[in-house]
PDB file of N, CA and C in Angstrom:
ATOM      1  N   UNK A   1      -1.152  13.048   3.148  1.00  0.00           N
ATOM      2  CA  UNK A   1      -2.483  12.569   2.945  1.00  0.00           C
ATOM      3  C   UNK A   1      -2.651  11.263   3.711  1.00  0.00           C
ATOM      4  N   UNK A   2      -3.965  11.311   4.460  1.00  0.00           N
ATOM      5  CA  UNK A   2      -3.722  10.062   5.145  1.00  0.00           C
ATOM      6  C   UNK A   2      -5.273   9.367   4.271  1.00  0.00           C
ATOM      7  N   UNK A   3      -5.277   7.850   4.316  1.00  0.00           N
ATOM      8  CA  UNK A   3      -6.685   7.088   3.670  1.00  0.00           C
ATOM      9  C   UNK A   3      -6.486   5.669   4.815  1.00  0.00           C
ATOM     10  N   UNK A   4      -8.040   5.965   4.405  1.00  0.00           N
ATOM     11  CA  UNK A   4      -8.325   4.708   5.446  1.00  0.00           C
ATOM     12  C   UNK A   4      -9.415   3.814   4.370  1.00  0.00           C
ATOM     13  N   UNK A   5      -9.450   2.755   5.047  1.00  0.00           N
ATOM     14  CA  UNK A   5     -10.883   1.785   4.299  1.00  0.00           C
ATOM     15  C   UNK A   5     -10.916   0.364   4.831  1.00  0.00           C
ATOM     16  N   UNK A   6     -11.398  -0.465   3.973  1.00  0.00           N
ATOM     17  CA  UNK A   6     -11.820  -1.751   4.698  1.00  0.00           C
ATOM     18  C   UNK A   6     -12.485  -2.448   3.518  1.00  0.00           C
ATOM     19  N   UNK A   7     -12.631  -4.011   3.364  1.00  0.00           N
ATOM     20  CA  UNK A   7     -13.077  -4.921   2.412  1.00  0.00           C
ATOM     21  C   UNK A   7     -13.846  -5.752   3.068  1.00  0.00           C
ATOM     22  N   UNK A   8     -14.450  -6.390   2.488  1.00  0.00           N
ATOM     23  CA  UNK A   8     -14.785  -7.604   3.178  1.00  0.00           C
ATOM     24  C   UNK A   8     -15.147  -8.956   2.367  1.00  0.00           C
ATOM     25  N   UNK A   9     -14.901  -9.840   2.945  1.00  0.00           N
ATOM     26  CA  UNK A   9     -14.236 -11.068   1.972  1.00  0.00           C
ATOM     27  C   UNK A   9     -15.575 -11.683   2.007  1.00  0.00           C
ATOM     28  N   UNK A  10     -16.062 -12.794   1.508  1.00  0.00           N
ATOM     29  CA  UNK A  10     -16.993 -13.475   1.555  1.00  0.00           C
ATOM     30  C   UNK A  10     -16.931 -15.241   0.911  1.00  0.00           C
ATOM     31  N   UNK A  11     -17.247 -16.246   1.051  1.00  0.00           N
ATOM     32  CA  UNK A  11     -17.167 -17.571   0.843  1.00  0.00           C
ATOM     33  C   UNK A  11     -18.603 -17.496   0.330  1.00  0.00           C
ATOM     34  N   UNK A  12     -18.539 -17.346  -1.203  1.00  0.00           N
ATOM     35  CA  UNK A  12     -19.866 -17.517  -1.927  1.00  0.00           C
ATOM     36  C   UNK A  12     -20.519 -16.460  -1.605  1.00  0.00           C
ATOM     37  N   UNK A  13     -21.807 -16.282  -1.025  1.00  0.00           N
ATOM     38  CA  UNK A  13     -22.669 -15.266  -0.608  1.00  0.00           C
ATOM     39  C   UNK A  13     -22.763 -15.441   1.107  1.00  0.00           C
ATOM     40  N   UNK A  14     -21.911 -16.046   1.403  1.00  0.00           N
ATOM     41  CA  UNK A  14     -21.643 -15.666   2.887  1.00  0.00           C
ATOM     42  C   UNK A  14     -20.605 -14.714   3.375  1.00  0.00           C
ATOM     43  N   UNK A  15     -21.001 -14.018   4.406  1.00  0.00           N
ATOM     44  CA  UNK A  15     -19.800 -12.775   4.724  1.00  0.00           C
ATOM     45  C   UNK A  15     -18.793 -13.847   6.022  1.00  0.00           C
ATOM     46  N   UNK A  16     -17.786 -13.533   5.198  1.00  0.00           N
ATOM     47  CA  UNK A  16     -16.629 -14.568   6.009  1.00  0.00           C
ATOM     48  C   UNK A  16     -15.606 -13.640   7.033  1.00  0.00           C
ATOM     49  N   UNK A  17     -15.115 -12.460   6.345  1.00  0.00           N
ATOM     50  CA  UNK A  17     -13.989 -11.436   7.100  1.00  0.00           C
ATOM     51  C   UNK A  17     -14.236 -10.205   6.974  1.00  0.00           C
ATOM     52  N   UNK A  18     -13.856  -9.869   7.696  1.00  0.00           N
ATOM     53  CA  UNK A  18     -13.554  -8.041   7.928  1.00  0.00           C
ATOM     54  C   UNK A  18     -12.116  -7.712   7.914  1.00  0.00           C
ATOM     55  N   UNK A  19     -11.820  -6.718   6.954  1.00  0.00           N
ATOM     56  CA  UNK A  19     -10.435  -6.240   7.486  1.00  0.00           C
ATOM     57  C   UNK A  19     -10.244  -4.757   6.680  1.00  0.00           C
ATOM     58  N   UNK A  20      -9.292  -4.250   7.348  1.00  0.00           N
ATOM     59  CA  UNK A  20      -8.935  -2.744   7.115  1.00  0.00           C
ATOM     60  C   UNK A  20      -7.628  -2.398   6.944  1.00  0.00           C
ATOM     61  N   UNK A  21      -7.687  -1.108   6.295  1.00  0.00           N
ATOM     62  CA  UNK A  21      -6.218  -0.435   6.139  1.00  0.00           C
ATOM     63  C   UNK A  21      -5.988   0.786   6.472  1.00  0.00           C
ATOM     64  N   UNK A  22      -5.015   1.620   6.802  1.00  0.00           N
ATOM     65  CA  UNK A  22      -4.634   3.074   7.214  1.00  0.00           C
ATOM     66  C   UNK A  22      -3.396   3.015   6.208  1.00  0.00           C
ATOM     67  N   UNK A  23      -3.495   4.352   5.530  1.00  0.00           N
ATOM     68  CA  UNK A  23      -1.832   4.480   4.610  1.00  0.00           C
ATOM     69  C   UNK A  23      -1.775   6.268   5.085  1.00  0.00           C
ATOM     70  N   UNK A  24      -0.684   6.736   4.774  1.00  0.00           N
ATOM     71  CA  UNK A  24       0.076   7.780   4.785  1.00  0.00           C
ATOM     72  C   UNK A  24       0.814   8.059   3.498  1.00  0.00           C
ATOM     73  N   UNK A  25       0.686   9.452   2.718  1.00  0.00           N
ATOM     74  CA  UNK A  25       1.303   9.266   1.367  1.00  0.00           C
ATOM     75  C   UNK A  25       1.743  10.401   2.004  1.00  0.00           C
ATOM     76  N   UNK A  26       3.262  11.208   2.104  1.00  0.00           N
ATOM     77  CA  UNK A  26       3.968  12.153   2.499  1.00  0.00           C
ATOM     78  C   UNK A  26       4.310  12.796   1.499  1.00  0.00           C
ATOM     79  N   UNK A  27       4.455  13.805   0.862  1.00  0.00           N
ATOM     80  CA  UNK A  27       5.244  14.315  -0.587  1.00  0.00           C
ATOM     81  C   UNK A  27       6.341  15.148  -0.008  1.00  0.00           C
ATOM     82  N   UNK A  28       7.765  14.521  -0.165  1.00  0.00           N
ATOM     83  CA  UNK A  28       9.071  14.758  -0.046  1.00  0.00           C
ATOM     84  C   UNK A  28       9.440  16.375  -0.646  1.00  0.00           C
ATOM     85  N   UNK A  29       9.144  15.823  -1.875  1.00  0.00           N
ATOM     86  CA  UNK A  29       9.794  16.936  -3.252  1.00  0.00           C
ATOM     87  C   UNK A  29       8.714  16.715  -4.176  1.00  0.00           C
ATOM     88  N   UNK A  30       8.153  17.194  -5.219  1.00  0.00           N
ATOM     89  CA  UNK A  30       7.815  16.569  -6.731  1.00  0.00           C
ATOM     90  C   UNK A  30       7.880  15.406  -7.462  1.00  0.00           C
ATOM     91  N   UNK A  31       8.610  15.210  -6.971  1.00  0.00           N
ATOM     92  CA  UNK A  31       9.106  14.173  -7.789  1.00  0.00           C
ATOM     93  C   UNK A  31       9.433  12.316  -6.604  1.00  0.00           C
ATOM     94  N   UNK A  32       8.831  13.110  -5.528  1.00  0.00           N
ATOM     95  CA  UNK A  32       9.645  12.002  -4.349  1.00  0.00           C
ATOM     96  C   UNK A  32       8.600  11.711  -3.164  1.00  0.00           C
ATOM     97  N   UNK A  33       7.711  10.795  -3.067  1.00  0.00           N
ATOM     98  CA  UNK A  33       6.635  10.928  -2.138  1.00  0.00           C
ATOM     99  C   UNK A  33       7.059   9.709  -0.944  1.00  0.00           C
ATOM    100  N   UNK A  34       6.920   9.821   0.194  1.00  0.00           N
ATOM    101  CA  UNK A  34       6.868   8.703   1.011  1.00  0.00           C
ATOM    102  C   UNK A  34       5.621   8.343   1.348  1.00  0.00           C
ATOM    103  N   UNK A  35       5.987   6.757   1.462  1.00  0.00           N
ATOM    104  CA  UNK A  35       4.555   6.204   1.505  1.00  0.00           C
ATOM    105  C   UNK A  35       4.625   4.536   2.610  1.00  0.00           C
ATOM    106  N   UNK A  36       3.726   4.784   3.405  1.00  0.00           N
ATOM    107  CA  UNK A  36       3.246   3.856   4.559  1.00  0.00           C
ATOM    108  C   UNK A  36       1.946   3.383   4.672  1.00  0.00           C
ATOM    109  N   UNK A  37       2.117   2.203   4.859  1.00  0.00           N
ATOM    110  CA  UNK A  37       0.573   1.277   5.280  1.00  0.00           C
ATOM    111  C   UNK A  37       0.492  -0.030   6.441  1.00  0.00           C
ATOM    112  N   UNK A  38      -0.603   0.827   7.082  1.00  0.00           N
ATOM    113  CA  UNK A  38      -0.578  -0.643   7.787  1.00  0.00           C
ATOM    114  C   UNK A  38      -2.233  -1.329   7.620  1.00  0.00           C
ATOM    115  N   UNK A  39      -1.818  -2.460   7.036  1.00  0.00           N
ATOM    116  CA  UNK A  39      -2.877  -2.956   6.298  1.00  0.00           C
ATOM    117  C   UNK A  39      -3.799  -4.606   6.946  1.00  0.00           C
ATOM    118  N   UNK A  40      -4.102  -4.966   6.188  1.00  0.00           N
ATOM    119  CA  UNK A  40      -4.839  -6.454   7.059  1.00  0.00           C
ATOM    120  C   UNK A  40      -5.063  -6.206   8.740  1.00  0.00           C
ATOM    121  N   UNK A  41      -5.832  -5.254   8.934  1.00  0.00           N
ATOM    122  CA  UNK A  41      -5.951  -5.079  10.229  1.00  0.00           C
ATOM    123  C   UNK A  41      -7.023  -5.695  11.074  1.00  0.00           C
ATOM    124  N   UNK A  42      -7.028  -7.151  11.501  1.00  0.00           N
ATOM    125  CA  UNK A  42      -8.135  -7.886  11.700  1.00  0.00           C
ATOM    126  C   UNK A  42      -7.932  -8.354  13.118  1.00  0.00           C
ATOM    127  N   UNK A  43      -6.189  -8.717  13.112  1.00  0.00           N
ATOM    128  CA  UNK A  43      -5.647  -8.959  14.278  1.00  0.00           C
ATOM    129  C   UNK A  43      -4.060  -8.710  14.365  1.00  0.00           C
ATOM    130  N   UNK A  44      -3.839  -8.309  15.676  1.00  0.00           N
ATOM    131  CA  UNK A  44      -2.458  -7.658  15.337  1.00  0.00           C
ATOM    132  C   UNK A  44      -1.026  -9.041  14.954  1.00  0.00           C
ATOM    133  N   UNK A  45      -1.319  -9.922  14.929  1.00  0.00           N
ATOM    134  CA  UNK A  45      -0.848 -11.084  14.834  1.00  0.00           C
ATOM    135  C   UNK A  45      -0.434 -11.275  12.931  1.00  0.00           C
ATOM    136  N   UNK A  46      -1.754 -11.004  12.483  1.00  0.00           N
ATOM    137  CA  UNK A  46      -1.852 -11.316  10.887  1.00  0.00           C
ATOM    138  C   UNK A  46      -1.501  -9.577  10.266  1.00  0.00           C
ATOM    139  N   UNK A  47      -1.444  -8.782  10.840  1.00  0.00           N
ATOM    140  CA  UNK A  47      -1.241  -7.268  10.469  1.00  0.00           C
ATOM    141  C   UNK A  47       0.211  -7.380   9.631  1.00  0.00           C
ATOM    142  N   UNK A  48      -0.049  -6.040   8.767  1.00  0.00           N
ATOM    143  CA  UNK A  48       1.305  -5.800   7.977  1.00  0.00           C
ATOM    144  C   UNK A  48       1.724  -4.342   8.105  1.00  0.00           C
ATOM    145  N   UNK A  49       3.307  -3.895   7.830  1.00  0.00           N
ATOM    146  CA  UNK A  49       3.385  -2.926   7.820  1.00  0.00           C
ATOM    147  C   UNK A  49       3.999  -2.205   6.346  1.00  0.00           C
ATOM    148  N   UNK A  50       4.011  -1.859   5.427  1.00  0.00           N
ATOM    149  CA  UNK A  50       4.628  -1.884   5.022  1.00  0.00           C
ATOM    150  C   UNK A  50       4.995  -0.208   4.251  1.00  0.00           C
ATOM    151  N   UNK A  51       6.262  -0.190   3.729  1.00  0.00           N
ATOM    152  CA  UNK A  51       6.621   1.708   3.809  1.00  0.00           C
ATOM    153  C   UNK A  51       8.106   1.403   2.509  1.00  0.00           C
ATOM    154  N   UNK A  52       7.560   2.547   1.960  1.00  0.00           N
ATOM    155  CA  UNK A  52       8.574   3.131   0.786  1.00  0.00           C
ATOM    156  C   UNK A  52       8.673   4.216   0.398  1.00  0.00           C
ATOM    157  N   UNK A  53       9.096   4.305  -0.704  1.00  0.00           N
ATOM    158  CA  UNK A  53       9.132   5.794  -1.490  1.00  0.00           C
ATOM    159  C   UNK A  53       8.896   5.502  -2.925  1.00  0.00           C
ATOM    160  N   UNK A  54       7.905   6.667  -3.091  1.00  0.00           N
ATOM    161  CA  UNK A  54       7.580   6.495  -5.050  1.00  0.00           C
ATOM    162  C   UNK A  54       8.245   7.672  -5.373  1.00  0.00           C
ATOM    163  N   UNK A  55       9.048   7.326  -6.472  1.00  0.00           N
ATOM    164  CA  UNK A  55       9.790   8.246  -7.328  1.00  0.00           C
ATOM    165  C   UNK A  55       8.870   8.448  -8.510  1.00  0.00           C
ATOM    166  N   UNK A  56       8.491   9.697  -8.999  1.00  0.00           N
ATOM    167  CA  UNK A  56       8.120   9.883 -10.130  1.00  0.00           C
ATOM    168  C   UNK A  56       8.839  10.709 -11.242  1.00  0.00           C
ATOM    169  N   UNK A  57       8.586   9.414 -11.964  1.00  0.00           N
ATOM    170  CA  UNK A  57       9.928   9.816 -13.642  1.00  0.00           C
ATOM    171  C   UNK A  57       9.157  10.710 -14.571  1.00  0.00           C
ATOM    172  N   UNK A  58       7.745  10.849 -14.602  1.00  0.00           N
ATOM    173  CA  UNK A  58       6.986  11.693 -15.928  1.00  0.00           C
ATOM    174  C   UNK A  58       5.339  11.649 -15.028  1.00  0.00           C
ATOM    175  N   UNK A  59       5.021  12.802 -15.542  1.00  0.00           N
ATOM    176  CA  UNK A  59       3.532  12.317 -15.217  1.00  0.00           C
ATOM    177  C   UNK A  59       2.761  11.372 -15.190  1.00  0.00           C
ATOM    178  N   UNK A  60       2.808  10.251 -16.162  1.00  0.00           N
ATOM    179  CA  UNK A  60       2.225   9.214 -16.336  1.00  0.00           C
ATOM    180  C   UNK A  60       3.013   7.784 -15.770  1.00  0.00           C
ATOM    181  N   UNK A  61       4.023   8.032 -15.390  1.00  0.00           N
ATOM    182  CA  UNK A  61       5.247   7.235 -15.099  1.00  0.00           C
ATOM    183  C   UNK A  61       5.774   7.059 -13.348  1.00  0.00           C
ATOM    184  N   UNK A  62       5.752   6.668 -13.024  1.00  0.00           N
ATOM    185  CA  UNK A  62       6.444   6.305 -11.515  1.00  0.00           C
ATOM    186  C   UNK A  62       7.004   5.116 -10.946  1.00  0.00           C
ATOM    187  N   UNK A  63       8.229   5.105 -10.328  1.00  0.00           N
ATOM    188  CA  UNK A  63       8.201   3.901  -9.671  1.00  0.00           C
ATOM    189  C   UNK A  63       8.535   3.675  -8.384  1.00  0.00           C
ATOM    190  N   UNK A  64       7.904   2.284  -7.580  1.00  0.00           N
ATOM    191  CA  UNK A  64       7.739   2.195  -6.050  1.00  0.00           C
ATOM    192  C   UNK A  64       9.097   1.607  -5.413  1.00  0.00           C
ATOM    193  N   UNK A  65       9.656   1.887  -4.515  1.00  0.00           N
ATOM    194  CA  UNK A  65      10.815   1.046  -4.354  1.00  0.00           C
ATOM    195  C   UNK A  65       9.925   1.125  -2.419  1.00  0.00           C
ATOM    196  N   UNK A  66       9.851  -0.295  -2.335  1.00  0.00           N
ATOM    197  CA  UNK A  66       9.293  -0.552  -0.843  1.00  0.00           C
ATOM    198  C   UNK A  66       9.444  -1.974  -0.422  1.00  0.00           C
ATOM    199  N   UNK A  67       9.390  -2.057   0.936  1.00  0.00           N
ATOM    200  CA  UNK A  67       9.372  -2.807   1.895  1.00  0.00           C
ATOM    201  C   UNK A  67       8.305  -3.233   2.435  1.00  0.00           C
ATOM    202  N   UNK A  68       7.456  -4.602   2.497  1.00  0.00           N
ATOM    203  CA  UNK A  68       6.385  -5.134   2.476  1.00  0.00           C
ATOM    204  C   UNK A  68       6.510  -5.768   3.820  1.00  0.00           C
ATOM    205  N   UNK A  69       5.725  -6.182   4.488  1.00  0.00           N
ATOM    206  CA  UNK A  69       5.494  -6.970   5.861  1.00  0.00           C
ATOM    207  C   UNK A  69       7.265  -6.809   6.548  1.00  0.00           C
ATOM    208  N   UNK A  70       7.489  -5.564   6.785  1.00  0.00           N
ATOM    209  CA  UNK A  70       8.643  -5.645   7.420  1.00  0.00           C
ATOM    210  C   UNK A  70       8.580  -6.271   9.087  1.00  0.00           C
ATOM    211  N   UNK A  71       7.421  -6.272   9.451  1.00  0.00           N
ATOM    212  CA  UNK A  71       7.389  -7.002  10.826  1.00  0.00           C
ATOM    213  C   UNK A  71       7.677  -8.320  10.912  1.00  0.00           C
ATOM    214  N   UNK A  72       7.237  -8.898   9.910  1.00  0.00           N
ATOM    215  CA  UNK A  72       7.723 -10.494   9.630  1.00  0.00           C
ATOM    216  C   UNK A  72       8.593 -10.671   8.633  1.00  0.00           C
ATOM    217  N   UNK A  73       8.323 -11.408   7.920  1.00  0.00           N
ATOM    218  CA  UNK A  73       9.418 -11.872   6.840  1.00  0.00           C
ATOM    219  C   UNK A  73       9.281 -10.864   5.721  1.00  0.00           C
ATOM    220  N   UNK A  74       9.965 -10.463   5.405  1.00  0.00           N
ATOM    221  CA  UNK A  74       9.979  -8.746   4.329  1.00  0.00           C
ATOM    222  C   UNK A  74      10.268  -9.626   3.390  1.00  0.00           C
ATOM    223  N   UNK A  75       9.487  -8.461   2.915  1.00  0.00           N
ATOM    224  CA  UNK A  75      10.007  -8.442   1.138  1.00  0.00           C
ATOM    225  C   UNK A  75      10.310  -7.314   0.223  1.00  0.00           C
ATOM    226  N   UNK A  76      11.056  -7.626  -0.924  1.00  0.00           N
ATOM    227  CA  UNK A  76      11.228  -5.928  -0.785  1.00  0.00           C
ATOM    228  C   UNK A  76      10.315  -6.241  -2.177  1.00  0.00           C
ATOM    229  N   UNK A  77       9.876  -4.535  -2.806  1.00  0.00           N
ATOM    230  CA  UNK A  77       9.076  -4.474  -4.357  1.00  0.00           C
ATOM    231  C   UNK A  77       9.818  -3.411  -4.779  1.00  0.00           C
ATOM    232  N   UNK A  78      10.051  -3.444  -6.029  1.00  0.00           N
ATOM    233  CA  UNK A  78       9.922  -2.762  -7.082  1.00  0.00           C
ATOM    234  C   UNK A  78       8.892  -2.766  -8.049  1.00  0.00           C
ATOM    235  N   UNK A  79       8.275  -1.546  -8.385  1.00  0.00           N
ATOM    236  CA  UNK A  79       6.958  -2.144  -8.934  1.00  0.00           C
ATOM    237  C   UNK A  79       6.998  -0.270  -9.994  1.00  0.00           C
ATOM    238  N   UNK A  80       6.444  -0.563 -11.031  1.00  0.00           N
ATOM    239  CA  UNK A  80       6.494  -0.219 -11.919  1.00  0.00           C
ATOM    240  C   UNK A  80       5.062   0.523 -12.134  1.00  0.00           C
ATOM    241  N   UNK A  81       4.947   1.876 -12.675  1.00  0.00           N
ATOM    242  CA  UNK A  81       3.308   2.427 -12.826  1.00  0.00           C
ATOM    243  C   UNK A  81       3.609   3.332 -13.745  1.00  0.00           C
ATOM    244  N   UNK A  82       2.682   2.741 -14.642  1.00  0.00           N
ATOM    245  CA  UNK A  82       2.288   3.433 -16.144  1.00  0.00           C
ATOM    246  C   UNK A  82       1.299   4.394 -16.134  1.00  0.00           C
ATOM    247  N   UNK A  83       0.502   5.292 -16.412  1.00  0.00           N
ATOM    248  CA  UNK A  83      -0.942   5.497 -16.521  1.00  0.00           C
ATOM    249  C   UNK A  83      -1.080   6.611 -17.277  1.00  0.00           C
ATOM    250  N   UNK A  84      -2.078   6.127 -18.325  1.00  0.00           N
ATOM    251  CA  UNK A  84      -2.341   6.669 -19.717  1.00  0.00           C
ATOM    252  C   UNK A  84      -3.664   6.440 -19.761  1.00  0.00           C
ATOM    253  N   UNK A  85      -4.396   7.942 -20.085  1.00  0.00           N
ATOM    254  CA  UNK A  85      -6.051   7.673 -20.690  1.00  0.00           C
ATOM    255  C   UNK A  85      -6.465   7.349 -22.361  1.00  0.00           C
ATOM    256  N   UNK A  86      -6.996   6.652 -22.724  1.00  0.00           N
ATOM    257  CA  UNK A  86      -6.989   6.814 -24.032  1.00  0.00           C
ATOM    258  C   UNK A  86      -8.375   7.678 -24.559  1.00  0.00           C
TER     259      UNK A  86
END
């Protein structure tokens, strides 16, 4: 699955920035999706890339193990996703 989009920032009620994103969500297995973004796309200078894999433990349950601005100074995430309707 590929998604695209864009925000735009503003200083009060003035329009200040433009910027955009492209991601890629790949599904491995069931249970195992790869996932890529390249995001803040305003200038290739301030751009990010960043790519992992979500493991999913239960339907409502998953977690991200990824690599954030690997072009510059990385970081890595672990990040945690719950989701329950009540």
């Amino acid at each position: 699955m590929i998604n695209y989009g864009g925000n735009i920032t503003t200083d009060g009620f003035e329009f200040d920035k433009l910027h955009g994103f492209v991601s890629l969500n790949y599904s491995i297995a069931d249970y195992l999706d790869f996932i890529t973004e390249w995001d803040n796309i305003r200038s290739i200078k301030t751009s990010r890339v960043n790519s992992g894999f979500r493991i999913y433990i239960a339907d409502f349950f998953a977690l991200d193990l990824a690599v954030r601005n690997y072009n510059n100074k990385a970081e890595r995430i672990l990040q945690v996703k719950y989701n329950y309707t009540f």
